[in-house]
Protein backbone atom coordinates (compact mmCIF):
# COMPACT_ATOMS: atom_id res chain seq x y z
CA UNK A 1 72.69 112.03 66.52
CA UNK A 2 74.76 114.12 68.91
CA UNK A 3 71.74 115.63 70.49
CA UNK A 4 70.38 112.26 71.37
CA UNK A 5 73.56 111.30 72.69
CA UNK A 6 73.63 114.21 74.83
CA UNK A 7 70.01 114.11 75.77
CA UNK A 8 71.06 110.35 77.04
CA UNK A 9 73.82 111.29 79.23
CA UNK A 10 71.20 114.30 80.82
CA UNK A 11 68.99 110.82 81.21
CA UNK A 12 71.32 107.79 82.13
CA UNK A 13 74.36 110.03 84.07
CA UNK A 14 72.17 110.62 87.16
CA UNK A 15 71.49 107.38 87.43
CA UNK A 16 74.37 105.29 87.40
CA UNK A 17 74.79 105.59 91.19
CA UNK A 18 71.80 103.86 91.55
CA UNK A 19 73.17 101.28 88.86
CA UNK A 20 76.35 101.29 90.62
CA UNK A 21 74.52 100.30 94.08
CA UNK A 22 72.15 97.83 92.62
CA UNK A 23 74.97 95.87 90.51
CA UNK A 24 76.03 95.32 94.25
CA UNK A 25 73.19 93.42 94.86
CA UNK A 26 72.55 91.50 91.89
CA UNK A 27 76.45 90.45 92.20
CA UNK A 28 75.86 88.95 95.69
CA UNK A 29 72.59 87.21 94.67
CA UNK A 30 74.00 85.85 91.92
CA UNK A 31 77.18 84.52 94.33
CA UNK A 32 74.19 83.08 96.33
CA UNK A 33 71.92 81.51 93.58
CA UNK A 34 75.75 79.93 92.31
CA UNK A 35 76.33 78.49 96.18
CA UNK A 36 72.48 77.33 96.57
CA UNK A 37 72.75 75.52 93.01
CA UNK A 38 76.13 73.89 94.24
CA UNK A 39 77.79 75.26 91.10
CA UNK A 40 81.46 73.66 91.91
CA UNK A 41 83.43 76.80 90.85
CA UNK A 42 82.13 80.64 89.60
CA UNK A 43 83.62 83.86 90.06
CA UNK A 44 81.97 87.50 90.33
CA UNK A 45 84.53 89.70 89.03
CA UNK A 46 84.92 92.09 90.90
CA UNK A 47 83.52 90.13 93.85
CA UNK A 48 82.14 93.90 94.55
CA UNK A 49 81.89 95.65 91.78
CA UNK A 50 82.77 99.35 91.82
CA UNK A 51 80.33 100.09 88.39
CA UNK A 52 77.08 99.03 87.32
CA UNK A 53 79.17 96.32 84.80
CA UNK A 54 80.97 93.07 86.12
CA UNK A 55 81.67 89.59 84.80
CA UNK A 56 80.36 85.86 85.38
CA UNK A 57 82.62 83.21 85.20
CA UNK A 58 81.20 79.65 85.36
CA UNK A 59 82.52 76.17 84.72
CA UNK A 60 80.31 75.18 82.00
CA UNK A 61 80.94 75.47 78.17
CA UNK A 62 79.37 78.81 76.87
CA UNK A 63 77.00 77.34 74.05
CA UNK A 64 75.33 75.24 76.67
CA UNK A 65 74.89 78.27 79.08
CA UNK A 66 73.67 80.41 76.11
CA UNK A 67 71.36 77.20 75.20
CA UNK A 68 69.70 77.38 78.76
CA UNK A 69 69.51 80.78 78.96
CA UNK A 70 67.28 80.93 75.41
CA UNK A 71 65.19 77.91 76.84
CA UNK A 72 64.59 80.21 79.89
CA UNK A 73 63.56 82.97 78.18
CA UNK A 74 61.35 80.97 75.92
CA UNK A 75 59.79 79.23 78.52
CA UNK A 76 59.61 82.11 81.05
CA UNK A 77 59.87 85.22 79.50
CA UNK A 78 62.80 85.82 81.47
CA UNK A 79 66.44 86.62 80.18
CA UNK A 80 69.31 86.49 82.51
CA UNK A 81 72.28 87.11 80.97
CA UNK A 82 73.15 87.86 77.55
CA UNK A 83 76.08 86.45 75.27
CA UNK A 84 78.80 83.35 76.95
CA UNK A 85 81.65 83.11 75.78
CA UNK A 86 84.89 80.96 75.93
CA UNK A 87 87.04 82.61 78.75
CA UNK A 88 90.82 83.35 78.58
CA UNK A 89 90.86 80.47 80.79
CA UNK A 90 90.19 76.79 79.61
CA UNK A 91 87.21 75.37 80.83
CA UNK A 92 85.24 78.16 81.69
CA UNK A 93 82.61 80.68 79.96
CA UNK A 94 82.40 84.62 80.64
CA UNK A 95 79.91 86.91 80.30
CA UNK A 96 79.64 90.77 80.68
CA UNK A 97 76.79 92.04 83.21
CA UNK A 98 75.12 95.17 83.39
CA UNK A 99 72.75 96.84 85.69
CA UNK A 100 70.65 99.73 84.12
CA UNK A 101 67.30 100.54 84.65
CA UNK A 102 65.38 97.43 83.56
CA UNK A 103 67.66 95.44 86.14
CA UNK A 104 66.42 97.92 89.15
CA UNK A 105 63.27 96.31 89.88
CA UNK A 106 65.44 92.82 90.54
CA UNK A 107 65.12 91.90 94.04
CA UNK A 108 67.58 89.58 95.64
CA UNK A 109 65.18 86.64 95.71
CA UNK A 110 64.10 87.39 91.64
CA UNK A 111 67.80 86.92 90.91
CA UNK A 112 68.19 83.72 92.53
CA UNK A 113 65.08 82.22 91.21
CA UNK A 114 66.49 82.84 87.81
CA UNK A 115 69.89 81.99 87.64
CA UNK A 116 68.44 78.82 89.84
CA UNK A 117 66.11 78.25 86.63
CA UNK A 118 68.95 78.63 84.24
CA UNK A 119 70.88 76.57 85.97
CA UNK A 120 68.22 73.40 86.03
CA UNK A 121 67.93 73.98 82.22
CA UNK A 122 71.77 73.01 81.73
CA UNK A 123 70.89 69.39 83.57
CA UNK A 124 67.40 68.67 81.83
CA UNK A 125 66.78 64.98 81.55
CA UNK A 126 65.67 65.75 78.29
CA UNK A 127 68.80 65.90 76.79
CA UNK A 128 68.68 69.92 76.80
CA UNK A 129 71.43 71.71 78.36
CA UNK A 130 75.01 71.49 78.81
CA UNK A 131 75.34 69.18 81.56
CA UNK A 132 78.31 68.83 83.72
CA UNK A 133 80.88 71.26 84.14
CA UNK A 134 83.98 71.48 82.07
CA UNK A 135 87.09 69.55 83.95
C-alpha cells in the first residue's frame, strides 16, 4: 500500500502545477457560465484559487443541484460537480472542486456549456429541478 502511495506522489506531484494553473481557468469559466445564466448570487472561493481545489457556492438548495447534476450526467454523459451540500450559510449549497488530470482537457467554452446545462436542468418545465433560488 505504501509503495502505491509513493509511486502516486512520483505520478500526481509533478503535476499539480498544471492542476494549480488550470483550476484558474475552470474557476473563471465557471464565474462566467454563473453571470451568462443570470444566477442572482454565487461565489468562487477563492475567487483565484492558489491550488488545484476551490469551492462553489450557489443560491439553490443542494438536493436540487445534486438532482440536476445526475439528470446531466444521465442525459449527457457529463458530470460537473460532485456532492452539494447545505453551506454554513442559510440558503445556499457548497461544493468542493478539484482539477486533476481528467479536468485538463476542459476548455473555457466546455465549462460553460455545462454548468449552463446544469443550470437549465434546475428550471425544467417538467417539474425536474430545484427551481428558484433559496431567499
Amino acid at each position: 500500500m505504501a509503495l502505491a502511495g509513493l509511486a502516486g506522489l512520483d505520478r500526481e506531484l509533478p503535476r499539480l502545477p498544471a492542476y494549480v494553473a488550470h483550476a484558474k481557468v475552470v474557476a473563471e469559466a465557471l464565474k462566467d457560465a454563473f453571470r451568462a445564466a443570470g444566477v442572482p448570487w454565487f461565489r468562487v472561493h477563492p475567487d483565484v484559487p492558489h491550488t488545484h481545489q476551490f469551492q462553489v457556492w450557489l443560491p439553490y438548495p443542494p438536493e436540487a443541484l445534486t438532482a440536476a447534476g445526475v439528470r446531466l450526467a444521465e442525459e449527457t454523459g457529463t458530470w460537473v460537480f460532485n456532492r452539494w451540500d447545505a453551506a454554513p450559510v442559510p440558503g445556499l449549497a457548497v461544493t468542493e472542486v478539484s482539477v486533476a488530470a481528467s479536468a485538463l482537457a476542459w476548455t473555457p467554452a466546455a465549462v460553460r456549456d455545462a454548468v449552463g446545462a446544469l443550470l437549465e436542468r434546475l428550471d425544467r418545465p417538467d417539474g425536474g429541478g430545484g427551481g428558484a433560488p433559496v431567499g
